[in-house]
N, C-alpha and C. Protein backbone atom coordinates (compact mmCIF):
# COMPACT_ATOMS: atom_id res chain seq x y z
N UNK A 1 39.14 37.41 37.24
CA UNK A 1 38.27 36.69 38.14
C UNK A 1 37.06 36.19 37.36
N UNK A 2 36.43 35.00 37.57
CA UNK A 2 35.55 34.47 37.23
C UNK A 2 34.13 35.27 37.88
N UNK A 3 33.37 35.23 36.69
CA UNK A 3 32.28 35.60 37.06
C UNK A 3 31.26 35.17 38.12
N UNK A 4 31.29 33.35 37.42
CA UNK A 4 30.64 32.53 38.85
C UNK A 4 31.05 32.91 40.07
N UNK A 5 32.48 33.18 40.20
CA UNK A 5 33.24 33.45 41.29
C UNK A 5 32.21 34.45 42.33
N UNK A 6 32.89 35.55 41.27
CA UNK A 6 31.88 36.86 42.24
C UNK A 6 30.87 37.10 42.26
N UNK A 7 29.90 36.13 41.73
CA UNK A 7 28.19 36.09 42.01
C UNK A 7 27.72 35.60 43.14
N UNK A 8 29.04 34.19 43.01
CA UNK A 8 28.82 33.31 44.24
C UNK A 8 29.46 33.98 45.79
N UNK A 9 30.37 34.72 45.62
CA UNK A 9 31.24 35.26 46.59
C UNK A 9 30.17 36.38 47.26
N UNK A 10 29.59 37.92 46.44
CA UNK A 10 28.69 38.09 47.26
C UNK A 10 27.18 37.74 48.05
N UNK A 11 26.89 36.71 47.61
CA UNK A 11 25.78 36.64 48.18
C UNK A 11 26.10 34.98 49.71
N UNK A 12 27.02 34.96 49.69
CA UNK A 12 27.70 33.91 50.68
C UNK A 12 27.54 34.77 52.46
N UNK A 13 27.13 33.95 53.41
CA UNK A 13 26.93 34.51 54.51
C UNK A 13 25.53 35.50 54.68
N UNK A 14 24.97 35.68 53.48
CA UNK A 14 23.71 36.36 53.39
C UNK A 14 22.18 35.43 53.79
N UNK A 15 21.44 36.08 54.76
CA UNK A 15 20.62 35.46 54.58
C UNK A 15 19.28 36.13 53.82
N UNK A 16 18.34 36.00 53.13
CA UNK A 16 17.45 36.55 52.44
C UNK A 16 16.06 36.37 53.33
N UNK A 17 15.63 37.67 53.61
CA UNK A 17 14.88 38.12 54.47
C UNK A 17 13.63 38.61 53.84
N UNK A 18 12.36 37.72 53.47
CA UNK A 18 11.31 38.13 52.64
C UNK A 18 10.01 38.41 53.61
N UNK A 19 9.50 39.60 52.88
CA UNK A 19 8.57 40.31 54.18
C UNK A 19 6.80 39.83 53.66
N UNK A 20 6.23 39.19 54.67
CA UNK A 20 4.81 38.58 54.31
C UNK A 20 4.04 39.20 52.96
N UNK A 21 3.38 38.34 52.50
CA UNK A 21 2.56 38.71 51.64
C UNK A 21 1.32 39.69 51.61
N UNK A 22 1.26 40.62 51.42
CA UNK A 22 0.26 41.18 51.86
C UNK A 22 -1.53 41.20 51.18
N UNK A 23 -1.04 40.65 49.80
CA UNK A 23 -2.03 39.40 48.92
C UNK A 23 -3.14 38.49 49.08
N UNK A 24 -4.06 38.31 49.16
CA UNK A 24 -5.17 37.37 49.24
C UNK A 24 -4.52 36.26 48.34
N UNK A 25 -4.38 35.04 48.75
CA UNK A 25 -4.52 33.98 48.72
C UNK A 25 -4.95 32.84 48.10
N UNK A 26 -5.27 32.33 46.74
CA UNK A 26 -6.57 31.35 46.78
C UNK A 26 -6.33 30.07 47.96
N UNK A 27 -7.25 29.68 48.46
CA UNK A 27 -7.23 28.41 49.44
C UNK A 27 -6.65 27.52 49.13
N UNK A 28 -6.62 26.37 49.58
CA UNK A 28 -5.50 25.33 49.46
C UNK A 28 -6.20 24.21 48.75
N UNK A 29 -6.09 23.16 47.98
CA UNK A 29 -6.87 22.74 47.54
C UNK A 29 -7.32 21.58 48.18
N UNK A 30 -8.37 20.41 48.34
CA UNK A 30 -8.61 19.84 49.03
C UNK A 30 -9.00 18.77 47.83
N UNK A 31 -8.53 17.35 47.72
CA UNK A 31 -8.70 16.05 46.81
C UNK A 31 -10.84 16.01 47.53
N UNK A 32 -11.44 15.29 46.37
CA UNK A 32 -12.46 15.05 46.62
C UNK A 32 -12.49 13.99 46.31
N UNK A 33 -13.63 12.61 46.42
CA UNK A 33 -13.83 11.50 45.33
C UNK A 33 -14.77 11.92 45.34
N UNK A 34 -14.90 11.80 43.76
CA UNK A 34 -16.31 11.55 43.08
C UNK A 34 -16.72 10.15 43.40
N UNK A 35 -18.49 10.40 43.65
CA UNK A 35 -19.39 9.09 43.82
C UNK A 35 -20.51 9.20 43.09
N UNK A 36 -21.00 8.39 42.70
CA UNK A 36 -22.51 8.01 41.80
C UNK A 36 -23.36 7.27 42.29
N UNK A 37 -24.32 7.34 41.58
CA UNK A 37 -25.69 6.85 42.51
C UNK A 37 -25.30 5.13 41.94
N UNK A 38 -25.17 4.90 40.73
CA UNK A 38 -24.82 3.37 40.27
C UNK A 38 -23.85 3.43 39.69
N UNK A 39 -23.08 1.96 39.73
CA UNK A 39 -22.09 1.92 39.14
C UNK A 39 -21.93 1.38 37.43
N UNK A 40 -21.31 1.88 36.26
CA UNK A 40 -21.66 1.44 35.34
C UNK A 40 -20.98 0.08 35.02
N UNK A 41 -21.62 -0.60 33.91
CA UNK A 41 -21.29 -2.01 33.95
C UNK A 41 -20.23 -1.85 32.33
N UNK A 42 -19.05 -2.61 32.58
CA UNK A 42 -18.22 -2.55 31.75
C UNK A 42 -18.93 -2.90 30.33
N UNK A 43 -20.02 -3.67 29.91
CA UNK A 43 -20.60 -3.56 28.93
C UNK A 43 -21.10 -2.25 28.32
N UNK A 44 -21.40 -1.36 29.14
CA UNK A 44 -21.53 -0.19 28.59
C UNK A 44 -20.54 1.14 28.38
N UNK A 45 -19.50 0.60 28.43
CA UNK A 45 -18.27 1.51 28.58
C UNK A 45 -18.26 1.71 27.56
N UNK A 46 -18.46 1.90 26.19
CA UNK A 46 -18.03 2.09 25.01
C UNK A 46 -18.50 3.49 24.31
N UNK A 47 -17.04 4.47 23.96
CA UNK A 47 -16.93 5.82 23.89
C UNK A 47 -17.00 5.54 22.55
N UNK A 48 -16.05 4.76 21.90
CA UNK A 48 -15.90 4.87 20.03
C UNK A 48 -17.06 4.90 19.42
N UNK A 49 -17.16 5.68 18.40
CA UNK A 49 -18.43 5.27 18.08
C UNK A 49 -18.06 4.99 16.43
N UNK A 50 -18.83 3.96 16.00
CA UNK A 50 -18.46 3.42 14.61
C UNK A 50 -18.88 4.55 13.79
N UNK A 51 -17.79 4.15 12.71
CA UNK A 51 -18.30 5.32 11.42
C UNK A 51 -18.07 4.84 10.47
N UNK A 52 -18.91 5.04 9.09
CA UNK A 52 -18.70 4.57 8.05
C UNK A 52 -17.39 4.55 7.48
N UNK A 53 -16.48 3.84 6.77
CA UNK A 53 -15.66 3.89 6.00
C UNK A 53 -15.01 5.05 5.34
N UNK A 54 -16.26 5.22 4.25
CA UNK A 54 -16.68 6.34 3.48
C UNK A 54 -16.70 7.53 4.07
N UNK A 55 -16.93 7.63 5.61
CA UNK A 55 -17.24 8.77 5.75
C UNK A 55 -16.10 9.81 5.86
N UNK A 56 -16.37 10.98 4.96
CA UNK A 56 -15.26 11.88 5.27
C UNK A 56 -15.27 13.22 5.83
N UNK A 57 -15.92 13.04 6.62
CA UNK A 57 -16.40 14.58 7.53
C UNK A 57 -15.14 14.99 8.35
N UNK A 58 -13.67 14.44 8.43
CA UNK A 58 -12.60 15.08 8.86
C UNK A 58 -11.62 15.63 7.96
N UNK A 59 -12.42 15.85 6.34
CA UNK A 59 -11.69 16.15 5.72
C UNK A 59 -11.77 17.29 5.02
């Protein structure tokens, strides 16, 4: 007999009966939007910041 067989064979007609948690919870989470007092202007979007050539401080 196949194994799948009789793994699948006893647990057929079973229903699985799980008893409450008795555990605290963390809460559910809730989406927020973030808002700001102004909005920034795509001219100032700029994260890169230039670096010398030369420079080798990742090395």
């Amino acid at each position: 007999m196949d194994m799948h067989n009789m793994a699948g064979s006893q647990n057929m007609g079973q229903q699985t009966n799980f008893i409450p948690n008795p555990l605290p919870v963390p809460k559910r989470h809730s989406r927020r939007e973030m808002s700001y007092d102004y909005e920034v202007s795509p001219d100032q979007m700029h994260y890169d910041v230039e670096i010398h050539p030369a420079d080798d401080f990742d090395i």
